[in-house]
N, C-alpha and C. Protein backbone atom coordinates (compact mmCIF):
# COMPACT_ATOMS: atom_id res chain seq x y z
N UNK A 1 -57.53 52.67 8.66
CA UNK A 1 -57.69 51.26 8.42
C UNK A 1 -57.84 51.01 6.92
N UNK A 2 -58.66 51.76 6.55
CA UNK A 2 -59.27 52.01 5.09
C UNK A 2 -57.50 51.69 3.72
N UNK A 3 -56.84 53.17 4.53
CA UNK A 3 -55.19 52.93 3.92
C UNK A 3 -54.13 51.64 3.98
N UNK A 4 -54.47 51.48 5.14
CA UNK A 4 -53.65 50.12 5.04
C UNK A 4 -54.09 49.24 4.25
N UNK A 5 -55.48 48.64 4.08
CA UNK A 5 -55.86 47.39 3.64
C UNK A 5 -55.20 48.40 1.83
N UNK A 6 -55.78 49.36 1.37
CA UNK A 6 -55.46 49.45 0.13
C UNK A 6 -54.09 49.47 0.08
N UNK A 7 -53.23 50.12 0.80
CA UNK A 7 -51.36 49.97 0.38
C UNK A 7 -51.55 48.14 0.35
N UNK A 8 -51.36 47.61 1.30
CA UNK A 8 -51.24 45.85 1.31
C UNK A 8 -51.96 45.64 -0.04
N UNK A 9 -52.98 45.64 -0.73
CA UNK A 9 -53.58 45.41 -1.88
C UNK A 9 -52.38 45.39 -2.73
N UNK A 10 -52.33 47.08 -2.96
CA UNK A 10 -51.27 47.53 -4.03
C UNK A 10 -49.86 46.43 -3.81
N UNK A 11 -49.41 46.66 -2.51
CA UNK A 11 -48.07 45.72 -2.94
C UNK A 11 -48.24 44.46 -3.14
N UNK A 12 -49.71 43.63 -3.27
CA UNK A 12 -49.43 42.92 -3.40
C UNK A 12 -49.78 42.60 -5.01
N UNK A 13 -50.44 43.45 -5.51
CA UNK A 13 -50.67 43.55 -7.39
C UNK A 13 -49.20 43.91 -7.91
N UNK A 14 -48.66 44.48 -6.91
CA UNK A 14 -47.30 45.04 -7.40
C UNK A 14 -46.19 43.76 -8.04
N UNK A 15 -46.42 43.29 -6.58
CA UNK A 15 -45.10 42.26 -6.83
C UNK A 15 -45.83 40.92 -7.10
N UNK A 16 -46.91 40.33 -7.69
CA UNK A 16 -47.30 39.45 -8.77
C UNK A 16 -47.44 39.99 -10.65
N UNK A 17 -47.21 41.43 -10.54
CA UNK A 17 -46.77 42.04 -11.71
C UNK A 17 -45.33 41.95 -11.97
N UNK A 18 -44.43 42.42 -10.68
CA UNK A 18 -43.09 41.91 -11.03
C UNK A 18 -42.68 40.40 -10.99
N UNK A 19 -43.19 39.79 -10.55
CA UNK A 19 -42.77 38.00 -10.79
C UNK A 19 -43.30 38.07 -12.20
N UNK A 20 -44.37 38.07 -12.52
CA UNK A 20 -44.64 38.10 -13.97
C UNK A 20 -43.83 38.24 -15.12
N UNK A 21 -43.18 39.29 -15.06
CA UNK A 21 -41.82 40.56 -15.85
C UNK A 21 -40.77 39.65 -15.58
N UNK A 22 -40.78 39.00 -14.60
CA UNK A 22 -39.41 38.30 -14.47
C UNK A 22 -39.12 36.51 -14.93
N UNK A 23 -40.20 36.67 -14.93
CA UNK A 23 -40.62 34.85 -15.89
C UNK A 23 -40.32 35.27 -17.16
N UNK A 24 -41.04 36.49 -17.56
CA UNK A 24 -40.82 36.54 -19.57
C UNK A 24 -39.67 36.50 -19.64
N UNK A 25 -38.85 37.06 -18.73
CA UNK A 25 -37.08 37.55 -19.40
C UNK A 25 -36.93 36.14 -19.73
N UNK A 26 -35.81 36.29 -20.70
CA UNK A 26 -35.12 35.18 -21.46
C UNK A 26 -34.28 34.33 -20.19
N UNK A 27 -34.01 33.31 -20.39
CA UNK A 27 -33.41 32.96 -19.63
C UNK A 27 -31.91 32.99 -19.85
N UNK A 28 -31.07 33.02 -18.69
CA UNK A 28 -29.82 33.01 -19.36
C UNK A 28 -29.12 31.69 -19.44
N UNK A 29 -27.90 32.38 -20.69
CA UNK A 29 -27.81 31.82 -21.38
C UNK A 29 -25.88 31.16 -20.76
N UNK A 30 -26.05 29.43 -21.17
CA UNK A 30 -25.02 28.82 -20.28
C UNK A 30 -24.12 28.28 -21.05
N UNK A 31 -23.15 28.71 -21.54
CA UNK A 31 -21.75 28.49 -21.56
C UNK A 31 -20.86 27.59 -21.45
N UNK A 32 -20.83 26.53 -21.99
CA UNK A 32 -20.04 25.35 -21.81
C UNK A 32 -18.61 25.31 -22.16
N UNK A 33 -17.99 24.69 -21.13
CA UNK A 33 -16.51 24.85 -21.58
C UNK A 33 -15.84 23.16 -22.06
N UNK A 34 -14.98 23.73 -22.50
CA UNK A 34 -13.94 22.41 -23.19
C UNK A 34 -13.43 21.40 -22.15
N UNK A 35 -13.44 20.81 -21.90
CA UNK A 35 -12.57 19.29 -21.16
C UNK A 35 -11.26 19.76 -21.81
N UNK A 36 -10.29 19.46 -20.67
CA UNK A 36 -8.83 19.35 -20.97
C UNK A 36 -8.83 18.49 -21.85
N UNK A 37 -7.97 18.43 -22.80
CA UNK A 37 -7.69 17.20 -24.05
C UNK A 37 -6.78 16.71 -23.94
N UNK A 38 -5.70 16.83 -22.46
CA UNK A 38 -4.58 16.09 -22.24
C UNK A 38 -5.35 15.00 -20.80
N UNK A 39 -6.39 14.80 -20.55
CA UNK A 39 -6.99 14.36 -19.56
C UNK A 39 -7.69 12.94 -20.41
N UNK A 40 -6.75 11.96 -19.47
CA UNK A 40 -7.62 10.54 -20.74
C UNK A 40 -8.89 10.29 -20.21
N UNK A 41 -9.49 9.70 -20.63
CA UNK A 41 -11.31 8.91 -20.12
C UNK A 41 -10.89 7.78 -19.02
N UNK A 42 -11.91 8.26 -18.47
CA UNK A 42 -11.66 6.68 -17.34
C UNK A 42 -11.88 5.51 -17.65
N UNK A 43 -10.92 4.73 -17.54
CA UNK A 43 -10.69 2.97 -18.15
C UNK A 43 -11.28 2.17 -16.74
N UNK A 44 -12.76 2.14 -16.34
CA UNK A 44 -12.92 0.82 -15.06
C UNK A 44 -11.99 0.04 -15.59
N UNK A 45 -11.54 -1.61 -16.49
CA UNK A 45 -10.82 -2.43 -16.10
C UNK A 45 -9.52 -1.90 -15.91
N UNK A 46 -9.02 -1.00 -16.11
CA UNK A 46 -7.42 -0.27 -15.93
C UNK A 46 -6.60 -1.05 -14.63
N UNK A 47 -7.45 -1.26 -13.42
CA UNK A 47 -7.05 -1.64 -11.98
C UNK A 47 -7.04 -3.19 -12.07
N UNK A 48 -8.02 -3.57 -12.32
CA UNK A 48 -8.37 -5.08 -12.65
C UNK A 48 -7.26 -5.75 -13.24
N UNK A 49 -6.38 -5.15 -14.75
CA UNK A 49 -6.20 -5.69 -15.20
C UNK A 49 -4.64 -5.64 -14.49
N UNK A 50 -4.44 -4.41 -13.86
CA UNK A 50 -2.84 -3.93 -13.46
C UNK A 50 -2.93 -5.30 -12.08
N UNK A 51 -3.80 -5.52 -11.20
CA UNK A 51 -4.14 -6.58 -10.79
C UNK A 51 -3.77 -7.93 -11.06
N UNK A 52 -4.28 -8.33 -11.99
CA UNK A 52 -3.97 -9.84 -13.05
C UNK A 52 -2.92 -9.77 -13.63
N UNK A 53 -2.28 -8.56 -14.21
CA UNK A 53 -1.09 -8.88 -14.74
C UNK A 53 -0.42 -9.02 -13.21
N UNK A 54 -0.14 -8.39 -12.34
CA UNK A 54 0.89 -8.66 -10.80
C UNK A 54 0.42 -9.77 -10.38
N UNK A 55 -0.69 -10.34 -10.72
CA UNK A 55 -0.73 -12.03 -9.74
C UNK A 55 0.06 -12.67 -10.53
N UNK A 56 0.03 -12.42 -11.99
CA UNK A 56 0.35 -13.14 -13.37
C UNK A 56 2.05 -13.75 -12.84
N UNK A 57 2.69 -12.22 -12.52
CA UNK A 57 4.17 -12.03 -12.74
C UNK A 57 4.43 -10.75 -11.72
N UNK A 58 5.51 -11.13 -10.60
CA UNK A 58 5.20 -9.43 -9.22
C UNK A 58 6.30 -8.87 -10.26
N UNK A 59 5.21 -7.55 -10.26
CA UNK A 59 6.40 -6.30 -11.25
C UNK A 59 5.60 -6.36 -12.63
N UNK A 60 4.69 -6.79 -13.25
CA UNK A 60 4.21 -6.70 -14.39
C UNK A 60 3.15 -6.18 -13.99
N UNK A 61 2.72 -6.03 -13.48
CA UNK A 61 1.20 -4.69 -13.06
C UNK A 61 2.02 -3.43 -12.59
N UNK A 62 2.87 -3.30 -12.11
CA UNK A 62 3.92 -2.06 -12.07
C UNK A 62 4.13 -1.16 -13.38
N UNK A 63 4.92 -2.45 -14.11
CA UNK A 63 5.16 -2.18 -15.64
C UNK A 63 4.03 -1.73 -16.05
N UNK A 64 3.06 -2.19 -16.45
CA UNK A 64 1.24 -2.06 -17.03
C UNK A 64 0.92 -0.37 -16.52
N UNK A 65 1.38 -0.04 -15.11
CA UNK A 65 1.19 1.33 -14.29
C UNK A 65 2.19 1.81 -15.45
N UNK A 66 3.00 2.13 -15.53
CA UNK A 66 3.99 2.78 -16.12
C UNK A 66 5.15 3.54 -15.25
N UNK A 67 4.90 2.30 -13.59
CA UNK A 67 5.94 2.41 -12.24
C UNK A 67 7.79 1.63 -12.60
N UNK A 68 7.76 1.68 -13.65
CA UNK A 68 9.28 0.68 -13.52
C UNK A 68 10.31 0.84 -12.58
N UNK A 69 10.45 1.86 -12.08
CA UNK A 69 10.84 1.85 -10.73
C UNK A 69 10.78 1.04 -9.46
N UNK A 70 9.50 0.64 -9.65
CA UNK A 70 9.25 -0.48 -8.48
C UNK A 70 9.61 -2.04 -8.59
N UNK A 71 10.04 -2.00 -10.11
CA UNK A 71 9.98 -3.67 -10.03
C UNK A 71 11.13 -4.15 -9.48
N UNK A 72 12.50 -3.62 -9.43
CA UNK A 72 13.12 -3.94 -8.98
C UNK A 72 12.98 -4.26 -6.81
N UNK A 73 12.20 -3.39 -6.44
CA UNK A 73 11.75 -2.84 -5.27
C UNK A 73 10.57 -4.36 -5.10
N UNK A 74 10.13 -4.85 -6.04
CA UNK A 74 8.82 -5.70 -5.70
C UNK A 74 10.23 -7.02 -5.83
N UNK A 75 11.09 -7.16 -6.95
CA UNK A 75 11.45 -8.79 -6.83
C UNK A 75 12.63 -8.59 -5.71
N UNK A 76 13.13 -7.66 -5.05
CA UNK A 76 13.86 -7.69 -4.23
C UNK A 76 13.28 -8.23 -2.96
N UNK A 77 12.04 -7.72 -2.29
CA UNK A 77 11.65 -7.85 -1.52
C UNK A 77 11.03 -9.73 -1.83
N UNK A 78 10.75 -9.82 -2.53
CA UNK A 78 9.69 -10.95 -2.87
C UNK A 78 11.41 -12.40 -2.91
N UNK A 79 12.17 -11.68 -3.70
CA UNK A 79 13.93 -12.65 -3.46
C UNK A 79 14.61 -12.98 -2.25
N UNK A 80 13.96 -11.55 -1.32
CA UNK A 80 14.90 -12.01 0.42
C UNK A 80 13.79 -12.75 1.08
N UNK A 81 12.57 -12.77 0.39
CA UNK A 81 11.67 -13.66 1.25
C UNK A 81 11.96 -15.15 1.22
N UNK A 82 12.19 -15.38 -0.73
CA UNK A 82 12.33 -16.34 -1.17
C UNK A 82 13.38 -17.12 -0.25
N UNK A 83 14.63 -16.12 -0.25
CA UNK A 83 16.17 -16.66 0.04
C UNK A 83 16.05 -17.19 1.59
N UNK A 84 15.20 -15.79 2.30
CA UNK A 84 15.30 -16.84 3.73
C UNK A 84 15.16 -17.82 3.77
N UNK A 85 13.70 -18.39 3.26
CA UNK A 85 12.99 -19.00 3.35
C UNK A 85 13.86 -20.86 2.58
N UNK A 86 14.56 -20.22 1.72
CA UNK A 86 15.40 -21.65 1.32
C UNK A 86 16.80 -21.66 2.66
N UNK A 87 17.09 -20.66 2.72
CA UNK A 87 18.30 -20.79 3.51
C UNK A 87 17.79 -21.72 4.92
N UNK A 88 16.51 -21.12 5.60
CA UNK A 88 15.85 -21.95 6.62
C UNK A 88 15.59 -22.84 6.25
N UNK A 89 14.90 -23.65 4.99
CA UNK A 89 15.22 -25.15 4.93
C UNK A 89 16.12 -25.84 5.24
N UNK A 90 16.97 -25.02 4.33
CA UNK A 90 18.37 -26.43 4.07
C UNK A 90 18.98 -26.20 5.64
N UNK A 91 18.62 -25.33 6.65
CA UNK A 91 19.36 -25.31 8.17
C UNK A 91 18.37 -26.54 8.92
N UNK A 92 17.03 -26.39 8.36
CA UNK A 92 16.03 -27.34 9.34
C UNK A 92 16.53 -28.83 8.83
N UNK A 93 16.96 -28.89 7.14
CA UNK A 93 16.93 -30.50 6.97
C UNK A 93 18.37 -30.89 7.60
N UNK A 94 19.59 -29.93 7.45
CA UNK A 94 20.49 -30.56 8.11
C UNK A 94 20.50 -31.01 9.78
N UNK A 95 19.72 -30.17 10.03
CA UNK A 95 19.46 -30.92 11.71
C UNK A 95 18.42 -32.18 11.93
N UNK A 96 17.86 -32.06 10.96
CA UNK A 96 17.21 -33.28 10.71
C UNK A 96 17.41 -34.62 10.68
N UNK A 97 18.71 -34.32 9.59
CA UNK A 97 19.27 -35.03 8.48
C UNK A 97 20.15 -36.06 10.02
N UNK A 98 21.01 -34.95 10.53
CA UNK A 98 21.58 -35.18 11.95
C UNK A 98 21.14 -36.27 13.04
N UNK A 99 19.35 -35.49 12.97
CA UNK A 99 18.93 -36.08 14.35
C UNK A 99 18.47 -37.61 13.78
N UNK A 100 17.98 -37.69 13.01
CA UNK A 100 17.98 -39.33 12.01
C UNK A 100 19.04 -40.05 11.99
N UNK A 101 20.23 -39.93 11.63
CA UNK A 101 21.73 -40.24 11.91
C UNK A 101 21.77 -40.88 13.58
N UNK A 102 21.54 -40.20 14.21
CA UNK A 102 21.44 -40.12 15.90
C UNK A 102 20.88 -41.09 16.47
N UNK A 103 19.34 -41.04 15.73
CA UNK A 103 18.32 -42.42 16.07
C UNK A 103 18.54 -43.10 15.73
N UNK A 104 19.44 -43.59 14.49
CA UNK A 104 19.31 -44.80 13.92
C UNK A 104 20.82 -45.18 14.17
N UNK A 105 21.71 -44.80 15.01
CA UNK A 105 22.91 -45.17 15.52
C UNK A 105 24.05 -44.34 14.69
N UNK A 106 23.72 -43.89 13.68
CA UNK A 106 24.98 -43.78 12.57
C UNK A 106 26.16 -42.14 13.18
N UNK A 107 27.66 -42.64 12.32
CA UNK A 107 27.45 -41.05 12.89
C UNK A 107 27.45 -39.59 12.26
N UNK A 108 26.79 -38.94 13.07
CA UNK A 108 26.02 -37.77 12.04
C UNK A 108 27.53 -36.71 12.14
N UNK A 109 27.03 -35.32 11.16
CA UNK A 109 28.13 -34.60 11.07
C UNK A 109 28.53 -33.51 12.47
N UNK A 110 27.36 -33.82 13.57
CA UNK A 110 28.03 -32.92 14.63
C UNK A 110 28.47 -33.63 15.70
N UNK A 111 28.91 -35.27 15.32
CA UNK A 111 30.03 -36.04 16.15
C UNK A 111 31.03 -36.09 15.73
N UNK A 112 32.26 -35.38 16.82
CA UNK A 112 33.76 -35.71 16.53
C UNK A 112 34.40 -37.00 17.01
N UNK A 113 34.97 -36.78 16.30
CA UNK A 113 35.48 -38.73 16.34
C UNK A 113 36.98 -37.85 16.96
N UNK A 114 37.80 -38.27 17.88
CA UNK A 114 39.22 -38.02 18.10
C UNK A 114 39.83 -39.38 17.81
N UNK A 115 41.73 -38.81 18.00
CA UNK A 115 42.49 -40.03 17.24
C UNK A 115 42.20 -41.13 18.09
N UNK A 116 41.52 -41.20 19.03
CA UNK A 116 41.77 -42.31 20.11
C UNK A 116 40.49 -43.21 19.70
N UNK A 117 39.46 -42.80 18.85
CA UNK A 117 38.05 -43.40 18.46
C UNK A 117 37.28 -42.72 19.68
N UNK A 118 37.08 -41.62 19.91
CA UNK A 118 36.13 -41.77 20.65
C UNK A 118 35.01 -40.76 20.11
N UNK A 119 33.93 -40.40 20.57
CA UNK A 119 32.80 -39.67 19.92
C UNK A 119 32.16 -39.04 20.72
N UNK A 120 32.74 -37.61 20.27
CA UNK A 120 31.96 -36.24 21.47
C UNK A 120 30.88 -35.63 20.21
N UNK A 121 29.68 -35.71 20.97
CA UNK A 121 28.78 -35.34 20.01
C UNK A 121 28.66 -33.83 20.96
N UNK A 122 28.75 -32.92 19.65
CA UNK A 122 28.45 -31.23 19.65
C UNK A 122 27.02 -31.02 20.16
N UNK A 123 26.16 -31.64 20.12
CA UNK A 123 24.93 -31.22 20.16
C UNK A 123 23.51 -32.51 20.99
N UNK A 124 23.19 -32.24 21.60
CA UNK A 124 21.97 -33.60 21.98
C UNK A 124 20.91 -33.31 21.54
N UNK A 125 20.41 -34.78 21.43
CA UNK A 125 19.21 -35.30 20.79
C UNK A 125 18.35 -33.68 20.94
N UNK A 126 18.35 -33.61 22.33
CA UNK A 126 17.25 -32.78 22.59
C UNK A 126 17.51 -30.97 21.99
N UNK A 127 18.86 -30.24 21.94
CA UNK A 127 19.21 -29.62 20.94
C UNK A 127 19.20 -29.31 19.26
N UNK A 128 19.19 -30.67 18.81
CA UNK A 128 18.56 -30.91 17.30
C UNK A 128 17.30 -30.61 17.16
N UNK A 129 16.82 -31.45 18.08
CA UNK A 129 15.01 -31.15 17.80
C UNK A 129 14.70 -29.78 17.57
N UNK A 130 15.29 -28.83 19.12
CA UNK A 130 15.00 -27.16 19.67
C UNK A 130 15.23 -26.70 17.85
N UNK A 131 16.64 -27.14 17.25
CA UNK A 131 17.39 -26.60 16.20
C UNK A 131 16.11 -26.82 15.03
N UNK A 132 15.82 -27.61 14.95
CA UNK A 132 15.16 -28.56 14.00
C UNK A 132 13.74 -27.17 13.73
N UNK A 133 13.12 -27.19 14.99
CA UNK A 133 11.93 -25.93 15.35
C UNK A 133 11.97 -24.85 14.87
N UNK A 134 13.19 -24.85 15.82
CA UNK A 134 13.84 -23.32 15.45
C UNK A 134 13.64 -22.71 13.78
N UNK A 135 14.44 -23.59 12.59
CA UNK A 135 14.34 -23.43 11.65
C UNK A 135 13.13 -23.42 10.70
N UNK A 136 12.62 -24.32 11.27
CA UNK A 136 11.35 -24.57 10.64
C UNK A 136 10.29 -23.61 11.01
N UNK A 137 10.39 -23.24 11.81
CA UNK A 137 9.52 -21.85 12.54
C UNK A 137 9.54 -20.67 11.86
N UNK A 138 11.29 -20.42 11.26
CA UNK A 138 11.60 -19.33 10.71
C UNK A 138 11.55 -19.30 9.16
N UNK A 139 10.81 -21.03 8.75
CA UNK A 139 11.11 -21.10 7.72
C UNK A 139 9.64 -20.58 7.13
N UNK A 140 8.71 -21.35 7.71
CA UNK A 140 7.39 -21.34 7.93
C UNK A 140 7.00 -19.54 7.71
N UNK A 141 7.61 -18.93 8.57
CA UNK A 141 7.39 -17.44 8.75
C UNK A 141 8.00 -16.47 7.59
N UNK A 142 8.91 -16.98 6.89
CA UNK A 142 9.35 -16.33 6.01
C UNK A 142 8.54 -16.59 4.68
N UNK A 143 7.92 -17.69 4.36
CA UNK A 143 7.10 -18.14 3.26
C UNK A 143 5.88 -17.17 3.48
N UNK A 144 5.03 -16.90 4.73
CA UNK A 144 4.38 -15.94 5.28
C UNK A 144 4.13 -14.47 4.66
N UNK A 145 5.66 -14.37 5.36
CA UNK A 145 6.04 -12.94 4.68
C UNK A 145 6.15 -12.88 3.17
N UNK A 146 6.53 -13.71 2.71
CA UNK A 146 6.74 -13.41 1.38
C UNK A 146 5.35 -13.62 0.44
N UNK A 147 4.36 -14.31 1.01
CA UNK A 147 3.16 -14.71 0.47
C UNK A 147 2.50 -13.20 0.72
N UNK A 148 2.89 -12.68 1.85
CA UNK A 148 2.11 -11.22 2.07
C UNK A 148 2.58 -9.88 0.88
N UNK A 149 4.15 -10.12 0.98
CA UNK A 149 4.54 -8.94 0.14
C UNK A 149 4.05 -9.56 -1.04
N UNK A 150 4.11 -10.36 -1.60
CA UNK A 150 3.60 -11.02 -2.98
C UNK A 150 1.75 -10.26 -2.96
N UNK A 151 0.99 -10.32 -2.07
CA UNK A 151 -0.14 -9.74 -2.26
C UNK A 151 -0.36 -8.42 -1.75
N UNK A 152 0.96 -7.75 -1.41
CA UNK A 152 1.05 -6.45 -1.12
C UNK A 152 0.98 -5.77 -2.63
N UNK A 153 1.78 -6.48 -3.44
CA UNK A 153 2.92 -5.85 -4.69
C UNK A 153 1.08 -5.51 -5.42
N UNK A 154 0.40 -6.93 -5.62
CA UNK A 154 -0.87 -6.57 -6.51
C UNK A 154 -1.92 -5.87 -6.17
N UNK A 155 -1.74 -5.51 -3.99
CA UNK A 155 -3.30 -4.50 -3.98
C UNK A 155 -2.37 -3.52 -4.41
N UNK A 156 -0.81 -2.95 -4.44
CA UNK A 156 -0.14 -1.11 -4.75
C UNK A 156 -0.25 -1.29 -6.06
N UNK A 157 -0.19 -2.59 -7.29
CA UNK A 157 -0.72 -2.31 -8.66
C UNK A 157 -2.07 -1.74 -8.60
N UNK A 158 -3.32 -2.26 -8.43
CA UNK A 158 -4.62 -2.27 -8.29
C UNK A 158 -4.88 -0.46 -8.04
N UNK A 159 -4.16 -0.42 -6.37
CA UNK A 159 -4.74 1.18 -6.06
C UNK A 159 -3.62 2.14 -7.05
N UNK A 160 -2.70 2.39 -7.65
CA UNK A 160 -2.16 2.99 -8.67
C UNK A 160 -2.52 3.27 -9.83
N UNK A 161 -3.51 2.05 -10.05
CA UNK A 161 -4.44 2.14 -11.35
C UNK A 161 -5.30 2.89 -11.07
N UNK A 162 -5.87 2.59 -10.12
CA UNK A 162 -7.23 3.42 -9.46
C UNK A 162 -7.19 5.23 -10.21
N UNK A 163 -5.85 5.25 -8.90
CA UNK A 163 -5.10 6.88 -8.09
C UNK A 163 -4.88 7.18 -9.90
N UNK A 164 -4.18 6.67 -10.64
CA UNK A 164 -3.25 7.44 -11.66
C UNK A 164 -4.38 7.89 -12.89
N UNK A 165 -5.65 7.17 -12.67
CA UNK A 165 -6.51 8.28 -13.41
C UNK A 165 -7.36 9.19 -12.92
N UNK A 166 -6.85 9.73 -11.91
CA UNK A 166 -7.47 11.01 -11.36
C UNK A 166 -7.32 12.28 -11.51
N UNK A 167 -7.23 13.18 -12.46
CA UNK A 167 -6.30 14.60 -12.03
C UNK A 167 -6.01 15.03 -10.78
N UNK A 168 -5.09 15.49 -10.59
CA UNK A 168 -4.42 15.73 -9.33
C UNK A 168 -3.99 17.29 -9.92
N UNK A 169 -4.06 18.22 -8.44
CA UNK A 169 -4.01 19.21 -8.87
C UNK A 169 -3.36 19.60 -7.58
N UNK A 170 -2.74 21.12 -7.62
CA UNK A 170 -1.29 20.99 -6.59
C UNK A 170 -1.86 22.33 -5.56
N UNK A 171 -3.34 22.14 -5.31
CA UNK A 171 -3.80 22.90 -4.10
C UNK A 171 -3.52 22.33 -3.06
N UNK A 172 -3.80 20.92 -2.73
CA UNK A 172 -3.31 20.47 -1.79
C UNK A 172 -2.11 20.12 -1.33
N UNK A 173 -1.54 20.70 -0.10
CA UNK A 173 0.31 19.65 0.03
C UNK A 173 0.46 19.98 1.20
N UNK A 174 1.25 18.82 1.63
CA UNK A 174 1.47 18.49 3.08
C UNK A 174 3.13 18.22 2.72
N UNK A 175 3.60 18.97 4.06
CA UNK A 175 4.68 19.19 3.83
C UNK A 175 5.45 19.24 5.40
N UNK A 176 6.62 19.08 5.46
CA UNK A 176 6.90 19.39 6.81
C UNK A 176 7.07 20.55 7.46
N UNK A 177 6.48 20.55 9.10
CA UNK A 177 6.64 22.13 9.23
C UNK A 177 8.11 22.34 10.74
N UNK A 178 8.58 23.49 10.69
CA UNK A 178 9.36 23.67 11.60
C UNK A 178 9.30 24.94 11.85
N UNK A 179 9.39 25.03 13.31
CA UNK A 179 9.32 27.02 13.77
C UNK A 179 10.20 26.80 14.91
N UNK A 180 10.71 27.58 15.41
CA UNK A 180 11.37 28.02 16.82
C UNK A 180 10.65 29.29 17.62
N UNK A 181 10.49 29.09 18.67
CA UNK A 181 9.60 30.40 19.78
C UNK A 181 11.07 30.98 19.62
N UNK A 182 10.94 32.26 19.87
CA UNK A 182 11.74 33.44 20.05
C UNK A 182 11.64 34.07 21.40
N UNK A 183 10.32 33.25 22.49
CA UNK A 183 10.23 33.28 23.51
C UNK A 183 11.57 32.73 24.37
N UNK A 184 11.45 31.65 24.18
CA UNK A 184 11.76 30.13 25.31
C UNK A 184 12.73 29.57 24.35
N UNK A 185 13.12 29.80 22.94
CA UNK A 185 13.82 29.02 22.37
C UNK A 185 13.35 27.22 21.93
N UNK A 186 12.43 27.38 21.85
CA UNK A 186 12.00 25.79 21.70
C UNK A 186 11.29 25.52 20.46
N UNK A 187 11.68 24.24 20.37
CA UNK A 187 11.44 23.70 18.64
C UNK A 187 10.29 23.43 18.32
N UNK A 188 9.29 23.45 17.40
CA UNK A 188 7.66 22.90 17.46
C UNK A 188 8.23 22.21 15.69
N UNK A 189 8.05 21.01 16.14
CA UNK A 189 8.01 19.86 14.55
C UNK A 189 6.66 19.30 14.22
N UNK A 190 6.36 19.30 13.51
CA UNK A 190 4.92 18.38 13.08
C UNK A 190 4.99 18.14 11.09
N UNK A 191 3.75 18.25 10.79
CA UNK A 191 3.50 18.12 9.49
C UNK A 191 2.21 19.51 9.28
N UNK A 192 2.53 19.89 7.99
CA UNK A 192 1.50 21.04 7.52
C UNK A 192 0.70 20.74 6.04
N UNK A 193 -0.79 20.30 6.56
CA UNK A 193 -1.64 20.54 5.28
C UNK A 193 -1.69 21.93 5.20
N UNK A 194 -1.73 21.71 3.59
CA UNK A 194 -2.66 23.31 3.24
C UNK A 194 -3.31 23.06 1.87
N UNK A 195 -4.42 23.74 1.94
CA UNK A 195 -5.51 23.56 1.15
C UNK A 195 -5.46 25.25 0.35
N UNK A 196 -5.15 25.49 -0.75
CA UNK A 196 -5.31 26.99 -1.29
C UNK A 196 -6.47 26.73 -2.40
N UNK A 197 -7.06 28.16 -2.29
CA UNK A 197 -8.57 28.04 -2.96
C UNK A 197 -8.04 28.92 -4.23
C-alpha cells in the first residue's frame, strides 16, 4: 500500500515538473505568408453599382462586369419583348379601330363590298371583341415578360459582381459523366462533382 501511494506521488511531481519545462520553451515561431498580388481587394459597392448602372441602361452593368458578351444577349431578349409587345398593339388597335367602325355604322376594313353593293363582313361584332382580347392579353403579357427579363439582366449584373471577386480555384468541377455496364450493356448518364484535396 505504502508503494503505491509513493509511485502515484512521484508521477505526480513528475509530470507538474514536465508541464513546467514545457511552458519555459519558447514558443514557436509563426510564419506569415504573402497574399497573391494578382488577387484585387474586395470592392462592397462593386455589385451595387454593376446594379445601377443595368437599371440605368440593360447591358451597362454587363459592360461595368467586364461581360460584353452579354449585351448583345440582354438587348436581344429585352427587343423581342419590346417587338411583341408593339406588334400586339397595333393587332389589338386594328380590331378595335374595326369594331368602332361597326358600332358607329361606318364601313370598317374587314367588310367586302362586291360589284353589286353589297357587304359581307369577314368577321362579327362578337369575333372583334374575342380578337380585340386576344391581342391585348398577349400584349399585356409580353410587356410582363419583358419587365421581368429587364430585372433579370440587373439581379445577373449584381450576382457577377458579387461571384467575380472571389478566387475561384479549379478543385472543384462538375462535369458530365457516362459509363456503359459490360454486364447488360446499358448506359448510366448523370452529372459528376468532384472535389480534389
Amino acid at each position: 500500500m505504502h508503494n503505491k501511494l509513493t509511485l502515484i506521488v512521484f508521477l505526480l511531481i513528475n509530470s507538474f515538473i514536465f508541464a513546467q519545462t514545457v511552458e519555459e520553451n519558447e514558443e514557436p515561431e509563426i510564419i506569415a505568408q504573402e497574399i497573391d498580388p494578382v488577387f484585387e481587394e474586395y470592392d462592397p459597392l462593386r455589385p451595387a453599382k454593376a446594379a445601377f448602372y443595368s437599371g440605368i441602361l440593360p447591358g451597362l452593368g454587363q459592360a461595368y462586369n467586364g461581360d460584353y458578351w452579354k449585351i448583345p444577349l440582354v438587348y436581344g431578349a429585352v427587343g423581342t419583348g419590346v417587338g411583341i409587345a408593339v406588334y400586339n398593339h397595333d393587332l389589338f388597335q386594328k380590331y378595335r379601330t374595326a369594331y368602332k367602325d361597326r358600332i358607329a355604322g361606318r364601313i370598317d376594313e374587314f367588310t367586302v363590298i362586291d360589284e353589286d353593293g353589297n357587304a359581307t363582313q369577314i368577321f362579327t361584332e362578337d369575333q372583334l371583341i374575342s380578337a380585340q382580347d386576344f391581342y391585348r392579353r398577349n400584349k399585356e403579357l409580353s410587356i410582363l415578360i419583358t419587365a421581368g427579363i429587364y430585372v433579370l439582366q440587373i439581379i445577373e449584373a449584381n450576382v457577377d459582381a458579387h461571384l467575380s471577386q472571389y478566387e475561384v480555384e479549379d478543385r472543384l468541377s462538375f462535369a458530365p459523366f457516362f459509363q456503359r455496364s459490360d454486364f447488360d450493356f446499358s448506359n448510366t448518364v448523370g452529372m459528376r462533382i468532384t472535389y480534389t484535396f
